[in-house]
PDB file of N, CA and C in Angstrom:
ATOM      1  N   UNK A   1      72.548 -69.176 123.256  1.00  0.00           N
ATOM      2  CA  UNK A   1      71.504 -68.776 122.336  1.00  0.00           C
ATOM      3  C   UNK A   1      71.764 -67.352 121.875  1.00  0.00           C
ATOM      4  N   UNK A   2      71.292 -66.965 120.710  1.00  0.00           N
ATOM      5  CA  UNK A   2      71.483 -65.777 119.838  1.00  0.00           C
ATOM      6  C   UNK A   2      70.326 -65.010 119.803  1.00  0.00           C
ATOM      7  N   UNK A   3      70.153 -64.197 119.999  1.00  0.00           N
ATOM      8  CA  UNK A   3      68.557 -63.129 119.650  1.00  0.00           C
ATOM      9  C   UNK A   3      68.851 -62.023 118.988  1.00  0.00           C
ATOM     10  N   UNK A   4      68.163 -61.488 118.019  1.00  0.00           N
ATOM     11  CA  UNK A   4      68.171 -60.377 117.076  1.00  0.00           C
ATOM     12  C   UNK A   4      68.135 -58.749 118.450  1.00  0.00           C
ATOM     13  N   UNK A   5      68.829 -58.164 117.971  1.00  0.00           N
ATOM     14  CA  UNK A   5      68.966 -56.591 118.615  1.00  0.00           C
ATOM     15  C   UNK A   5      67.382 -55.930 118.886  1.00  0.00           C
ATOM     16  N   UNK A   6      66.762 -56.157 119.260  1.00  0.00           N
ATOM     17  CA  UNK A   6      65.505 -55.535 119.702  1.00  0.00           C
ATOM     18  C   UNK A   6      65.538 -55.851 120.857  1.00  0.00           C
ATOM     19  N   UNK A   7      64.399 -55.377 121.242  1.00  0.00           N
ATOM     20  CA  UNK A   7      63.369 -54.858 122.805  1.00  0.00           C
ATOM     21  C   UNK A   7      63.593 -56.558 122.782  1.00  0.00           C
ATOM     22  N   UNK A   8      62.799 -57.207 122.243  1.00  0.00           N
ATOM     23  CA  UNK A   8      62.463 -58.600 122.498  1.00  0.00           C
ATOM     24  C   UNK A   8      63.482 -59.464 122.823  1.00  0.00           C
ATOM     25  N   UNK A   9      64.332 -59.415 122.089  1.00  0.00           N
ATOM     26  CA  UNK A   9      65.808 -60.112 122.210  1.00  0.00           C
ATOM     27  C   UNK A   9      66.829 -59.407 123.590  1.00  0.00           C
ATOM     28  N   UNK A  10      66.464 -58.602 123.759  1.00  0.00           N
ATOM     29  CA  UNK A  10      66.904 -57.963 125.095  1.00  0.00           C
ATOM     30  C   UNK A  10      66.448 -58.296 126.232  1.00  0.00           C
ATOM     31  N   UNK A  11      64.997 -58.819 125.927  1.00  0.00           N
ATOM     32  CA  UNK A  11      64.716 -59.544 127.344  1.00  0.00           C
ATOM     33  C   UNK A  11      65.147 -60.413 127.577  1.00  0.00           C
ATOM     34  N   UNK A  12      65.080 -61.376 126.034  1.00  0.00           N
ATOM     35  CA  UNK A  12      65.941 -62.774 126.149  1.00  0.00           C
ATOM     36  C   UNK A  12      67.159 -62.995 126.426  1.00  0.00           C
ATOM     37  N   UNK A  13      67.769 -61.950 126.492  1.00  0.00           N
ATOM     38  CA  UNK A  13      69.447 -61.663 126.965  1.00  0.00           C
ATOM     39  C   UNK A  13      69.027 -62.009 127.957  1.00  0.00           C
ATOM     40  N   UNK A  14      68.369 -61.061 128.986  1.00  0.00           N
ATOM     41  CA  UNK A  14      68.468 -60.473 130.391  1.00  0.00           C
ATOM     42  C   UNK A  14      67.756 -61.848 130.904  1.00  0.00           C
ATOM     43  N   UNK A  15      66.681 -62.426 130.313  1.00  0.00           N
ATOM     44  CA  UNK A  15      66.334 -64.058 131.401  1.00  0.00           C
ATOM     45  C   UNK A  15      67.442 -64.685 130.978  1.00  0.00           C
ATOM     46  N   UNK A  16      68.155 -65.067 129.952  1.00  0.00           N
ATOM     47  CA  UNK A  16      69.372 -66.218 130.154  1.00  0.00           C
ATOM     48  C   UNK A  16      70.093 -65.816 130.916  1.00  0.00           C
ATOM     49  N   UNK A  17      70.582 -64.475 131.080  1.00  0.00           N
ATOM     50  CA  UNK A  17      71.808 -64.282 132.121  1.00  0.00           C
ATOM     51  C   UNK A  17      71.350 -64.452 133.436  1.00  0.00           C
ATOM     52  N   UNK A  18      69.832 -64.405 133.348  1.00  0.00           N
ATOM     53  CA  UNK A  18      69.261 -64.574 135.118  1.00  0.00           C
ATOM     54  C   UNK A  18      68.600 -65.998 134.801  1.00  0.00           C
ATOM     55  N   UNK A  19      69.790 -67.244 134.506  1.00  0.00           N
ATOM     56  CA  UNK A  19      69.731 -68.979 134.365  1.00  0.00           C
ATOM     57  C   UNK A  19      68.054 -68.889 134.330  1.00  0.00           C
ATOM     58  N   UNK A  20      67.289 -67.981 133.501  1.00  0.00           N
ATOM     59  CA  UNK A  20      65.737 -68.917 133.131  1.00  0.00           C
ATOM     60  C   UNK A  20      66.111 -70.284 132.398  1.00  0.00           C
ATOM     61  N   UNK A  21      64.401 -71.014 133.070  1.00  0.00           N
ATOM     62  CA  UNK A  21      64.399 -72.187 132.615  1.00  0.00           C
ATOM     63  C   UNK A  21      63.889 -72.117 131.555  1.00  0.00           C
ATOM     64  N   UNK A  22      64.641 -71.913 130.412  1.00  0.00           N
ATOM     65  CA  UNK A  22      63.527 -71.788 128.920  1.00  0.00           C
ATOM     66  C   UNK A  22      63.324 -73.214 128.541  1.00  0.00           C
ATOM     67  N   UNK A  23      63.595 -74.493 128.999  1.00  0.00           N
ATOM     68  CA  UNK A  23      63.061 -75.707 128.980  1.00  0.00           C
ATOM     69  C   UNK A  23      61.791 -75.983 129.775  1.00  0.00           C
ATOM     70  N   UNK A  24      61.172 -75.241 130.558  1.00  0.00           N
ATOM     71  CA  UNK A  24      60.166 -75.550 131.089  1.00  0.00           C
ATOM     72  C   UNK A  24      59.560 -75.099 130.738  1.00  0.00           C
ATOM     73  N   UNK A  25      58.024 -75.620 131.279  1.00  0.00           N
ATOM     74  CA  UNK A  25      56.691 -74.857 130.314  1.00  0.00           C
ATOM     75  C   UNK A  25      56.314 -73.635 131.397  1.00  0.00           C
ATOM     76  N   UNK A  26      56.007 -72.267 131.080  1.00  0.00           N
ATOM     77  CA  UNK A  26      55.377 -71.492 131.466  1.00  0.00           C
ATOM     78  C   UNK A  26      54.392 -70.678 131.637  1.00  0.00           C
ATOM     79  N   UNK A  27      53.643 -69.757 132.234  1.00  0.00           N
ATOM     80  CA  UNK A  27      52.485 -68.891 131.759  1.00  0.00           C
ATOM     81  C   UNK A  27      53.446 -67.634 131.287  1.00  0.00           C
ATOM     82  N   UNK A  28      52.903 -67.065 129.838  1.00  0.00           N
ATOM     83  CA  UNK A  28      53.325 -66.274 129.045  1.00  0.00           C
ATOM     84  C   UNK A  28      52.303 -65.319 128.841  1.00  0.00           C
ATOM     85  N   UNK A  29      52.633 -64.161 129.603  1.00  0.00           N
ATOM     86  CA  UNK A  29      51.499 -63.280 129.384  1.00  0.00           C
ATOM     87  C   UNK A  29      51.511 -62.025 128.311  1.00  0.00           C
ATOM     88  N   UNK A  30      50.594 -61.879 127.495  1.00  0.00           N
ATOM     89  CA  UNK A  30      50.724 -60.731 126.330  1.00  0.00           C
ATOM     90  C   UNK A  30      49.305 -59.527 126.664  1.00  0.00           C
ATOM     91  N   UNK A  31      50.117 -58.533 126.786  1.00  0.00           N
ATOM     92  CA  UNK A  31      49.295 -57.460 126.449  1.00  0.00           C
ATOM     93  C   UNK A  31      48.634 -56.686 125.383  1.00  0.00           C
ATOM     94  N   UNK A  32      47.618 -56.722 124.965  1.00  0.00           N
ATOM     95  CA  UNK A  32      47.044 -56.014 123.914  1.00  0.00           C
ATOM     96  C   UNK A  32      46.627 -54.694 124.195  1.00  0.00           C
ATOM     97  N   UNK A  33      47.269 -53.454 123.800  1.00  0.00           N
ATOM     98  CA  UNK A  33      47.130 -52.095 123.689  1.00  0.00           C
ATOM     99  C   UNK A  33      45.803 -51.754 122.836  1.00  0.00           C
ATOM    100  N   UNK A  34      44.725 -50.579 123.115  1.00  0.00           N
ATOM    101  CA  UNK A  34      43.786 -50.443 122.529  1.00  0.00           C
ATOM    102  C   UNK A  34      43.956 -48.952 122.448  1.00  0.00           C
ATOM    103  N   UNK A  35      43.294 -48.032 121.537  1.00  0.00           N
ATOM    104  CA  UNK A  35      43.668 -46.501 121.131  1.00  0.00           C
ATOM    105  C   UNK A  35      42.669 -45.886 121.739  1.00  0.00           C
ATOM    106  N   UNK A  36      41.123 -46.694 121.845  1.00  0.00           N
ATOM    107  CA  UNK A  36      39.520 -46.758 122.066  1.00  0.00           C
ATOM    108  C   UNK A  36      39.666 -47.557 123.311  1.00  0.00           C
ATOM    109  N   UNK A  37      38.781 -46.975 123.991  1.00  0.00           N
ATOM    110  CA  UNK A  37      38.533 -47.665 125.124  1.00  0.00           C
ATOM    111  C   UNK A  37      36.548 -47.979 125.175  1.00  0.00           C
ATOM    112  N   UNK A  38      35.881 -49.144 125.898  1.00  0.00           N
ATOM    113  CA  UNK A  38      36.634 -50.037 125.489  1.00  0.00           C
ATOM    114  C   UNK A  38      36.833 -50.718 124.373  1.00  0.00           C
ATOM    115  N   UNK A  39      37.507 -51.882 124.508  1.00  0.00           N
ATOM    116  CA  UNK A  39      37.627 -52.707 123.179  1.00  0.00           C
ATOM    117  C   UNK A  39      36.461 -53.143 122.767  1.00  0.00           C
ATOM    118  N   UNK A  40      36.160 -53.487 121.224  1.00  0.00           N
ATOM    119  CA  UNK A  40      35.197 -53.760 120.597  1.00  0.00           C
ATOM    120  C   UNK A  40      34.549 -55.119 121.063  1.00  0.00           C
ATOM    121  N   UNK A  41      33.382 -55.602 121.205  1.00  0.00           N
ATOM    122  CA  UNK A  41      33.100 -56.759 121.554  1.00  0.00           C
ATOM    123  C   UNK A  41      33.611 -57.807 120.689  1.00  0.00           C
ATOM    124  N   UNK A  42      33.678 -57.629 119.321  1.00  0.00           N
ATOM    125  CA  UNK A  42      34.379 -58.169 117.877  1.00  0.00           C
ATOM    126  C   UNK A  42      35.695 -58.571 118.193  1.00  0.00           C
ATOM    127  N   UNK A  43      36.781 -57.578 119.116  1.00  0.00           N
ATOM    128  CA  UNK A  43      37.966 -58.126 119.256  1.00  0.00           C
ATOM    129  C   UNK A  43      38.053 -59.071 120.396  1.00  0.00           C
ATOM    130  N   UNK A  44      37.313 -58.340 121.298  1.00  0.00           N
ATOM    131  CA  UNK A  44      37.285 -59.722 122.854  1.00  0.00           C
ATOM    132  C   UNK A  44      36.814 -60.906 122.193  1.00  0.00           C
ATOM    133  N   UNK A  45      36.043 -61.070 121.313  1.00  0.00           N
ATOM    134  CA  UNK A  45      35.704 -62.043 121.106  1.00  0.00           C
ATOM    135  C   UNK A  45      36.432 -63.356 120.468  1.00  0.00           C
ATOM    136  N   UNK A  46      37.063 -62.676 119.272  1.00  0.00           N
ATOM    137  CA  UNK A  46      38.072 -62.992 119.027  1.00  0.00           C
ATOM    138  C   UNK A  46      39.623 -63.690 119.719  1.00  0.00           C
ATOM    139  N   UNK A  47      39.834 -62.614 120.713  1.00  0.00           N
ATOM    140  CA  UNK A  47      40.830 -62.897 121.564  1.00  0.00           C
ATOM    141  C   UNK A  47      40.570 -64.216 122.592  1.00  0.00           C
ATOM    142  N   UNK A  48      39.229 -64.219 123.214  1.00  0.00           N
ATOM    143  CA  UNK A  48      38.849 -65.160 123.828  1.00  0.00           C
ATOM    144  C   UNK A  48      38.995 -66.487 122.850  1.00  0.00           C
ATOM    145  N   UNK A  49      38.155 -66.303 121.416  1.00  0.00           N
ATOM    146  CA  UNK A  49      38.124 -67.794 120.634  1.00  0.00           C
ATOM    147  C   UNK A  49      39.527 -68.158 120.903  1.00  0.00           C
ATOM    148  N   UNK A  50      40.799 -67.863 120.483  1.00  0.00           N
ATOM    149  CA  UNK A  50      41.832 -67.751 120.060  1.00  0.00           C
ATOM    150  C   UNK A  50      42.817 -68.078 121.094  1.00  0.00           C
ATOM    151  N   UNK A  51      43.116 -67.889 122.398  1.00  0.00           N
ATOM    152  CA  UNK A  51      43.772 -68.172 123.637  1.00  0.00           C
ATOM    153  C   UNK A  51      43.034 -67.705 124.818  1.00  0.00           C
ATOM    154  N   UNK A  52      41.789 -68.154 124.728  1.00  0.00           N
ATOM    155  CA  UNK A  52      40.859 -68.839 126.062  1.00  0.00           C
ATOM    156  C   UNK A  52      40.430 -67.125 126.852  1.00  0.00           C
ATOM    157  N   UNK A  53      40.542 -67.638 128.786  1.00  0.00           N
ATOM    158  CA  UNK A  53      40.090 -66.029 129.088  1.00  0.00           C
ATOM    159  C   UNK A  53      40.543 -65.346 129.285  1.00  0.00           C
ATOM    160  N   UNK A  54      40.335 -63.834 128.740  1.00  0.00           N
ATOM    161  CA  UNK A  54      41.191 -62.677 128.837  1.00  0.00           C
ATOM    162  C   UNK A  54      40.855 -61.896 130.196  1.00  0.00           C
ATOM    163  N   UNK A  55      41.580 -61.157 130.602  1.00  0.00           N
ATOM    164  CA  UNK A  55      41.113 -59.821 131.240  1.00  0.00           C
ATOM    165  C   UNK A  55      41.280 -58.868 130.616  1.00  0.00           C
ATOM    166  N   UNK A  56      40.441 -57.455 131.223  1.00  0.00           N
ATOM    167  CA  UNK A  56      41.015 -56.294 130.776  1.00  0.00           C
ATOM    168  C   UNK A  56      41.178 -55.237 131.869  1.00  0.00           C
ATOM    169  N   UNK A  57      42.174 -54.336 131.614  1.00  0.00           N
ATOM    170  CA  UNK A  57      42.506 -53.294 132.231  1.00  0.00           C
ATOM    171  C   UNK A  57      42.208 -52.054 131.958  1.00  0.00           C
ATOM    172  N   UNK A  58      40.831 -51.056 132.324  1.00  0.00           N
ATOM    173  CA  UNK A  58      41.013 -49.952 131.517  1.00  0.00           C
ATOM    174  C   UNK A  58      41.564 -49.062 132.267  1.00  0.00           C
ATOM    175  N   UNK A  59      41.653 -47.624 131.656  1.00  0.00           N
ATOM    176  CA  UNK A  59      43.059 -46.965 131.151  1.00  0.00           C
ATOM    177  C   UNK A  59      42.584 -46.615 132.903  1.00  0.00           C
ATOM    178  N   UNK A  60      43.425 -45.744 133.343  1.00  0.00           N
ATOM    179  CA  UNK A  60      43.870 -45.335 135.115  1.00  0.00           C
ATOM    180  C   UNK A  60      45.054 -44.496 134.666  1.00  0.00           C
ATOM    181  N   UNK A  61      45.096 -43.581 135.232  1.00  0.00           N
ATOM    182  CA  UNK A  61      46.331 -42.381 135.956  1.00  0.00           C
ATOM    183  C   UNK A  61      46.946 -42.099 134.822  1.00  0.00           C
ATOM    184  N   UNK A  62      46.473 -41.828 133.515  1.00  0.00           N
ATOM    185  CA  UNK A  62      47.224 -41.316 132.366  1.00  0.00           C
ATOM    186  C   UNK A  62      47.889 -42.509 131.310  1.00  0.00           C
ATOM    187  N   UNK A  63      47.431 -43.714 131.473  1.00  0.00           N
ATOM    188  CA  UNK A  63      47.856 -45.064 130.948  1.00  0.00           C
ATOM    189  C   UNK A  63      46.613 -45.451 130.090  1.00  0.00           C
ATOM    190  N   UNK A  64      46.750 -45.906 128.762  1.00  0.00           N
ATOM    191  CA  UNK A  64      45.701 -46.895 128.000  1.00  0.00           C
ATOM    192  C   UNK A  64      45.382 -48.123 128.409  1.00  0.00           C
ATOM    193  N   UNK A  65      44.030 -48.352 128.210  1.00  0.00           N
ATOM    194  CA  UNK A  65      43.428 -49.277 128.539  1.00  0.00           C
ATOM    195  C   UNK A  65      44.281 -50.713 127.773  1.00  0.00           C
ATOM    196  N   UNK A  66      43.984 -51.870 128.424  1.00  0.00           N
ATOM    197  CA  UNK A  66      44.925 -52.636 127.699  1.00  0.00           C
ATOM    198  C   UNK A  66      44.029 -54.539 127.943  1.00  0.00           C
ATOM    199  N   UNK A  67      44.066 -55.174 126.963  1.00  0.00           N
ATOM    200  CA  UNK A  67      43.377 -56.437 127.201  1.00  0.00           C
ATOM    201  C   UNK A  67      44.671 -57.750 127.611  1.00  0.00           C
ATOM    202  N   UNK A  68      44.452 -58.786 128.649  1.00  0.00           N
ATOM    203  CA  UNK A  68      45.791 -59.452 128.999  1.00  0.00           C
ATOM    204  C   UNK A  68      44.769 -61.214 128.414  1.00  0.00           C
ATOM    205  N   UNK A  69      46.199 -61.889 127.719  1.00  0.00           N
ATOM    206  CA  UNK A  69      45.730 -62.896 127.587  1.00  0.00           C
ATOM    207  C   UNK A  69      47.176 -63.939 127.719  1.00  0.00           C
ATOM    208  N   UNK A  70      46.745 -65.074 128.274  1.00  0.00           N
ATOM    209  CA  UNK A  70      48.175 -65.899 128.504  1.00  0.00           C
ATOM    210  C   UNK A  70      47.769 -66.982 127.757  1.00  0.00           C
ATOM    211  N   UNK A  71      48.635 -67.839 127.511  1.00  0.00           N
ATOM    212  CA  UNK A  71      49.664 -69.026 126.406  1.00  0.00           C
ATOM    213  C   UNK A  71      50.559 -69.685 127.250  1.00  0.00           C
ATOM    214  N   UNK A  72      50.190 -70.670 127.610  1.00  0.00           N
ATOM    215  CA  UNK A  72      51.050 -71.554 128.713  1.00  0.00           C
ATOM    216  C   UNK A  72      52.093 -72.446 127.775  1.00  0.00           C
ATOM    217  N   UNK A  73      53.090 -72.855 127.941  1.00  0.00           N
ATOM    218  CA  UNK A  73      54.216 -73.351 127.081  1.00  0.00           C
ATOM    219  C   UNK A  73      55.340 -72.633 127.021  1.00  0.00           C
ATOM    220  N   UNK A  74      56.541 -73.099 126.300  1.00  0.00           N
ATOM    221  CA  UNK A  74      58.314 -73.253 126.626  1.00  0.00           C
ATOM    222  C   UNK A  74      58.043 -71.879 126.209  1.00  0.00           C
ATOM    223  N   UNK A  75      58.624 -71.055 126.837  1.00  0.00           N
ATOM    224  CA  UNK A  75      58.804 -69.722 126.548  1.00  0.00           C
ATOM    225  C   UNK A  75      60.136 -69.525 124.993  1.00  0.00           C
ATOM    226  N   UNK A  76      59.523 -69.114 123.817  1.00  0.00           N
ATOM    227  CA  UNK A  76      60.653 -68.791 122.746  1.00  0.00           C
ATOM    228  C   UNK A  76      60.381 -67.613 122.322  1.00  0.00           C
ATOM    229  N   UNK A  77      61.692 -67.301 121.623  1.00  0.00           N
ATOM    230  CA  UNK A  77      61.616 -66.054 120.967  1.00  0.00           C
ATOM    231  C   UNK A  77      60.691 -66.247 119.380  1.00  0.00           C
ATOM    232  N   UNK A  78      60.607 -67.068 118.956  1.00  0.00           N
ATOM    233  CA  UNK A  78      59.180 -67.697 118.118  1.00  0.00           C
ATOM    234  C   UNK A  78      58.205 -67.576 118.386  1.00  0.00           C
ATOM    235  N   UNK A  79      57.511 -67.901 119.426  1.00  0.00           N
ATOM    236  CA  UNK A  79      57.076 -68.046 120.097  1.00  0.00           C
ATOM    237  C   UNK A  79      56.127 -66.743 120.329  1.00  0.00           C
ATOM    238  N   UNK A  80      57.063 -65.598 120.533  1.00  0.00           N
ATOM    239  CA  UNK A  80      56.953 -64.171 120.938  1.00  0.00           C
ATOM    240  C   UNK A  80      56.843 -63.518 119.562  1.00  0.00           C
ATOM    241  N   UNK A  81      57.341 -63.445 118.628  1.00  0.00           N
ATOM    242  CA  UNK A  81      57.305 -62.479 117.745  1.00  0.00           C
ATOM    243  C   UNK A  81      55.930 -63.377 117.047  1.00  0.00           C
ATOM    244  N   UNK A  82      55.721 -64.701 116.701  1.00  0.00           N
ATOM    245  CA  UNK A  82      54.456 -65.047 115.938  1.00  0.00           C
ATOM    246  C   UNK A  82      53.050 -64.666 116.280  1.00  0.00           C
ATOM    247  N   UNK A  83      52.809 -64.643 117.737  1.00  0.00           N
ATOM    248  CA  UNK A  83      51.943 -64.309 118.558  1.00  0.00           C
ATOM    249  C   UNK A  83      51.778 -62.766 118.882  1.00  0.00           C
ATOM    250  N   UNK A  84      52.924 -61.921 118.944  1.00  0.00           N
ATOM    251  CA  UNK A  84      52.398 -60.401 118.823  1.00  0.00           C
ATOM    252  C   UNK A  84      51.772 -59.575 117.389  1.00  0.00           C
ATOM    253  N   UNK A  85      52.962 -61.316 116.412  1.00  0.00           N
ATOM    254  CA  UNK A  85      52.745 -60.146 114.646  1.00  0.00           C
ATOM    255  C   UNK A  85      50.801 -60.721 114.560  1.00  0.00           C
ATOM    256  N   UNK A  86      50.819 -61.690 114.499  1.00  0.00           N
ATOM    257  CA  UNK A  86      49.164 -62.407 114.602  1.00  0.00           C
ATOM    258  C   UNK A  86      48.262 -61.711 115.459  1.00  0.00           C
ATOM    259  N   UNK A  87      48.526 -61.425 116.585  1.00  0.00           N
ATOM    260  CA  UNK A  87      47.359 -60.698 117.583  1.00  0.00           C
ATOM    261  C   UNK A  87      47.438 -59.257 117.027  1.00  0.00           C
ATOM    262  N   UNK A  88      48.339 -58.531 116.970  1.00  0.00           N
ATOM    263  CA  UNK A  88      48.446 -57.225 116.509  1.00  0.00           C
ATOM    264  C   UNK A  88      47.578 -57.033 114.592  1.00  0.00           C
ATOM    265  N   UNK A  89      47.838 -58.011 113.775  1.00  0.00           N
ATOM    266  CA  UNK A  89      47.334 -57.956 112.785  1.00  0.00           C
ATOM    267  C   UNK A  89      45.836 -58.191 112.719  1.00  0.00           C
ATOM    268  N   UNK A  90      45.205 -58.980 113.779  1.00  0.00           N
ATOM    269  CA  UNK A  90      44.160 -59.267 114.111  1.00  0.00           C
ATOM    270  C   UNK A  90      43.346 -57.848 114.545  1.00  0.00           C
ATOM    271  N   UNK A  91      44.367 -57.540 115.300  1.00  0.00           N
ATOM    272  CA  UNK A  91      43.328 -56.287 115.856  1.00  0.00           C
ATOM    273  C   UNK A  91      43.849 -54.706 115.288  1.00  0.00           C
ATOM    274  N   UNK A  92      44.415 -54.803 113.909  1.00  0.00           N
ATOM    275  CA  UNK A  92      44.234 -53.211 113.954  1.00  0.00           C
ATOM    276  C   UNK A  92      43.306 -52.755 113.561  1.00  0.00           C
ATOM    277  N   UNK A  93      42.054 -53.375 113.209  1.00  0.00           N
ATOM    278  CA  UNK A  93      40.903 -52.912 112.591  1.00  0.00           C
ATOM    279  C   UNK A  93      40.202 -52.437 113.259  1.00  0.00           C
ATOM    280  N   UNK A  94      40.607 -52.769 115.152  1.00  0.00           N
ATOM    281  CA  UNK A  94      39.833 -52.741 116.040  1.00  0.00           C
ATOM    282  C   UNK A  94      40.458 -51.552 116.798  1.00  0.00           C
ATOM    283  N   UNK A  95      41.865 -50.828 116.365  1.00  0.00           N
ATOM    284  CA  UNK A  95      42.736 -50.104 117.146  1.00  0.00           C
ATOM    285  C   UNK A  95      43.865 -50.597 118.374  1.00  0.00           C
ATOM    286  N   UNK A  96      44.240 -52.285 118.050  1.00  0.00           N
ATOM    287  CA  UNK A  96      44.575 -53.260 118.973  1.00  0.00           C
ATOM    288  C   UNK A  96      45.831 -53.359 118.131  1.00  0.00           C
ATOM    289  N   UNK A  97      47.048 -53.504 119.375  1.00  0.00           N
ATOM    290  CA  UNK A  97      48.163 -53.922 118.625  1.00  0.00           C
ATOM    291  C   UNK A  97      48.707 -54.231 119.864  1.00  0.00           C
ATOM    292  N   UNK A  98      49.663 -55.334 119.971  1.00  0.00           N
ATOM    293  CA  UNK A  98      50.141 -56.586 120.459  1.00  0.00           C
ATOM    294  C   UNK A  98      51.538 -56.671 120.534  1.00  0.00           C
ATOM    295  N   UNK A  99      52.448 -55.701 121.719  1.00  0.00           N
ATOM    296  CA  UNK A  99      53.627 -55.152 121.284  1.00  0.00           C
ATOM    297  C   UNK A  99      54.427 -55.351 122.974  1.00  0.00           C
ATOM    298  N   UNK A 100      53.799 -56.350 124.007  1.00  0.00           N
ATOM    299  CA  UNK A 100      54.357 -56.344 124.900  1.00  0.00           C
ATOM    300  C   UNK A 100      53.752 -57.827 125.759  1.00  0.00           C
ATOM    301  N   UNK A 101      54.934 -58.404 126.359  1.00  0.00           N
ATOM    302  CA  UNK A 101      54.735 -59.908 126.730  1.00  0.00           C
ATOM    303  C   UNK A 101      55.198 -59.421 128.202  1.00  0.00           C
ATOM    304  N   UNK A 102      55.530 -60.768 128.947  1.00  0.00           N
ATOM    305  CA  UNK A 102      56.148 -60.858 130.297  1.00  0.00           C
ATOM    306  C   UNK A 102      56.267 -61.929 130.925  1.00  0.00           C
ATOM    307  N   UNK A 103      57.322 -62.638 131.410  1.00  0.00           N
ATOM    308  CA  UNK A 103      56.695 -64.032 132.152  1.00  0.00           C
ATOM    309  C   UNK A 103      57.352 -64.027 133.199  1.00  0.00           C
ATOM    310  N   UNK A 104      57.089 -64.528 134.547  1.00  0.00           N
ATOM    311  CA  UNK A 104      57.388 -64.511 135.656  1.00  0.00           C
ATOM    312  C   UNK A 104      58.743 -65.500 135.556  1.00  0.00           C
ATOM    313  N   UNK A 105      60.032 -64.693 136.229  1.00  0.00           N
ATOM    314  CA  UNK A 105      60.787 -65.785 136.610  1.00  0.00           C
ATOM    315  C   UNK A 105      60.937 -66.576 137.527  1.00  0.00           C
ATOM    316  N   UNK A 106      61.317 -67.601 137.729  1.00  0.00           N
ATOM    317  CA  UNK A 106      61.797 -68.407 138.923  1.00  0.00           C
ATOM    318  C   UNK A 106      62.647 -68.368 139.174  1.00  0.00           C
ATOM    319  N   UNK A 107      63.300 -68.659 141.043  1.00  0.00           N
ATOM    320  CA  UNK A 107      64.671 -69.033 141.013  1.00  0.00           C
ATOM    321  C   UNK A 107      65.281 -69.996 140.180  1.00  0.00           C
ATOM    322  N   UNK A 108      66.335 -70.039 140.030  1.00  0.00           N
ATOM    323  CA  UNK A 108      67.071 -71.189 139.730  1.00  0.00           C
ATOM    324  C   UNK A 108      66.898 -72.434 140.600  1.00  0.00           C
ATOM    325  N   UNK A 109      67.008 -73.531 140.382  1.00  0.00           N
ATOM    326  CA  UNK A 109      66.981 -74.519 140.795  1.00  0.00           C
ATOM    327  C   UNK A 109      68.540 -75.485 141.474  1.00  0.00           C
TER     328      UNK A 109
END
């Protein structure tokens, strides 16, 4: 598989070379960054309609507060960029932008 030169495509390097199962379905977790703490009830709300329940994290030890929401399914690089450009466009009205994922690996099998 091929991935474009970014942050994003760099992860996707680094799980294929560590044999991820990108055929299996996974929990895909995305972070939403906020500028305001906290987030607007308008955007939780939103975020909740949209991919179910969120948590949030506010800010601690010099770090921004941040809202977490997961998307269970085949982990893609589609996948990743449609869902940060959509959540991030959703929320800049709110000071929300949508610029960091993560998913747990497994061993290999």
């Amino acid at each position: 598989m091929s991935w474009p030169e970014t942050a994003d495509g760099d992860v996707f390097r680094r799980l294929q070379s560590s044999q991820f199962a990108f055929s299996s379905v996974h929990e895909i977790d995305f972070n939403v960054d906020f500028e305001d703490w906290p987030p607007s009830c308008d955007a939780m709300r939103w975020l909740e309609q949209e991919y179910g329940p969120v948590s949030s994290y506010p800010p601690m030890d010099g770090f921004g507060g941040y809202v977490l929401f997961k998307i269970v399914g085949m982990l893609t690089y589609d996948l990743v960029i449609v869902t940060q450009d959509r959540v991030s466009k959703a929320m800049a009205d709110y000071g929300g932008v949508c610029e960091s994922w993560g998913v747990l690996e497994s061993d290999p099998q």
